[in-house]
Protein backbone atom coordinates (compact mmCIF):
# COMPACT_ATOMS: atom_id res chain seq x y z
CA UNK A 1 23.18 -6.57 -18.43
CA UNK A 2 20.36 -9.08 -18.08
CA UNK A 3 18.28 -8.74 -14.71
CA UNK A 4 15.86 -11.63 -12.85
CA UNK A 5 12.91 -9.60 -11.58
CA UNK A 6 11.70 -11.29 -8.22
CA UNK A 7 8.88 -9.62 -7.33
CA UNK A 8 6.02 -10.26 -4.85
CA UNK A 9 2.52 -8.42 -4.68
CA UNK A 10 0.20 -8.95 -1.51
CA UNK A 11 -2.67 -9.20 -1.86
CA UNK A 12 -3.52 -9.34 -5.49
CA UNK A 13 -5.96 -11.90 -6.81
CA UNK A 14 -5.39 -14.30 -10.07
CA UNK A 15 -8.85 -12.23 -11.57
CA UNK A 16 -6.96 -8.90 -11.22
CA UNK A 17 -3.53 -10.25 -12.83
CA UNK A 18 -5.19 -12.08 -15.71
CA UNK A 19 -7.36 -8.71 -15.67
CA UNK A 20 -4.17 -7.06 -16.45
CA UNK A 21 -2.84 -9.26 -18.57
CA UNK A 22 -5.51 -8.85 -20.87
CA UNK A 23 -5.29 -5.14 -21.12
CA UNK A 24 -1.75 -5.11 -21.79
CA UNK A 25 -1.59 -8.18 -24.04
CA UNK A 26 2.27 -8.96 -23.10
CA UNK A 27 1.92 -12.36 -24.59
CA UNK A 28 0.88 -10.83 -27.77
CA UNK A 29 2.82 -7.72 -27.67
CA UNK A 30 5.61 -9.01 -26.10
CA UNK A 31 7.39 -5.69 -24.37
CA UNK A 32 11.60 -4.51 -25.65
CA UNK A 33 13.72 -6.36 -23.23
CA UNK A 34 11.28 -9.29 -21.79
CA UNK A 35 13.20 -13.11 -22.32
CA UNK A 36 10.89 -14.92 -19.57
CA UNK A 37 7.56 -14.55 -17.44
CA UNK A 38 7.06 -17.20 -14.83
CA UNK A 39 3.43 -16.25 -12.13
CA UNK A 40 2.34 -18.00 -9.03
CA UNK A 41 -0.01 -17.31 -6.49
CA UNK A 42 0.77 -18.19 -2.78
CA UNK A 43 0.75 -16.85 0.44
CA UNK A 44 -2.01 -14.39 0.00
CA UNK A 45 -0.60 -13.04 -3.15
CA UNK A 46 1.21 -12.53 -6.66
CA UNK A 47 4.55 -14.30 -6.94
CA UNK A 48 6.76 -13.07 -10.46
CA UNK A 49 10.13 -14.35 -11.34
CA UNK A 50 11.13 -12.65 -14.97
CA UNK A 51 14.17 -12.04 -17.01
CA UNK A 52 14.82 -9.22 -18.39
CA UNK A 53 17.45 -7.38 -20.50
CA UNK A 54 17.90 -4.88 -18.24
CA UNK A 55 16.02 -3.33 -15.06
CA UNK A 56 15.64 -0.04 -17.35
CA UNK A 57 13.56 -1.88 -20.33
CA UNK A 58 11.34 -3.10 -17.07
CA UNK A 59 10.90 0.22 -15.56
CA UNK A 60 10.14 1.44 -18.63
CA UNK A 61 7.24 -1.12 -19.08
CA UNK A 62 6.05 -0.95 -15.61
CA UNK A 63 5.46 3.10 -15.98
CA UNK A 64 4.60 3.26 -19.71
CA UNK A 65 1.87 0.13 -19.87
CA UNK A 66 1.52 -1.92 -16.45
CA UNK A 67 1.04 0.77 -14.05
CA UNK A 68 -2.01 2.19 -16.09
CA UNK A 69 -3.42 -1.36 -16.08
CA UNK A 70 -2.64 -2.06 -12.61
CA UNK A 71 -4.73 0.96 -11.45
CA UNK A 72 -7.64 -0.04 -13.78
CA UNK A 73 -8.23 -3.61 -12.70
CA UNK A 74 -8.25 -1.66 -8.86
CA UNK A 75 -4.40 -3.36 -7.65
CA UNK A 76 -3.79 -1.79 -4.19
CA UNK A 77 -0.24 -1.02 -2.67
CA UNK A 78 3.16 -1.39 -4.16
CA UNK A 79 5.08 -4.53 -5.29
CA UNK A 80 8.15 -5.54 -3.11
CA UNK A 81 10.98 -6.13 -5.61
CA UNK A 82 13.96 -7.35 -6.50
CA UNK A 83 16.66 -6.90 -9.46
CA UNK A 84 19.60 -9.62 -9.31
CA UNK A 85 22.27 -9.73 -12.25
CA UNK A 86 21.69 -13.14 -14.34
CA UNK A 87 24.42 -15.43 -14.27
CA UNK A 88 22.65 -18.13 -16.82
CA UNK A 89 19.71 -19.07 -18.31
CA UNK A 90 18.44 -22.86 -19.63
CA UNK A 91 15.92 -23.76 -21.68
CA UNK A 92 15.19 -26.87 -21.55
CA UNK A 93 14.82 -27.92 -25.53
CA UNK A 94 11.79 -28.08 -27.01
CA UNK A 95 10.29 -25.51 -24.61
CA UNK A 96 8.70 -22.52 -26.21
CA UNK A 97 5.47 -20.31 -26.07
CA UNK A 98 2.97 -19.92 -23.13
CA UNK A 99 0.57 -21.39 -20.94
């Protein structure tokens, strides 16, 4: 079943996500299971909504490729989040790719 990943991060800094962006390449290399990626920082912190096609294929990415990165680019503490069944996703037309 699909999943929407909210997930906040205090205290992590746009250098350190873009830092582990780069090292795992997710835009490139786009991970089994990932539909959507949407960042924002606010509050003192990372903000993450995704969708996913399951919480497993996330777990899976988080332990296998993002925690390694996370540790390198020096990401303290754990994430507070949040797996919610999807009920329906829109894309608006013409909307592809990232930014």
């Amino acid at each position: 079943m699909a999943v929407v990943l909210s997930l906040r991060w205090a205290g992590v800094t746009p250098e350190q996500y873009n830092a582990v962006r780069d090292e795992v390449r997710w835009e490139e290399k786009t991970p089994d299971g990932a539909v959507l990626h949407v960042a924002w920082f606010e509050g003192g912190g990372l903000h993450v909504t995704d969708v996913w096609n399951s919480q497993g294929e996330f777990e899976r990415f988080f332990a296998e490729q993002l925690a390694p990165a996370v540790q390198k680019a020096g990401i303290a503490g754990q994430p507070d989040t949040r797996f919610t069944p999807l009920h329906r996703r829109f894309v608006a037309p013409g909307v592809s790719g990232s930014a």
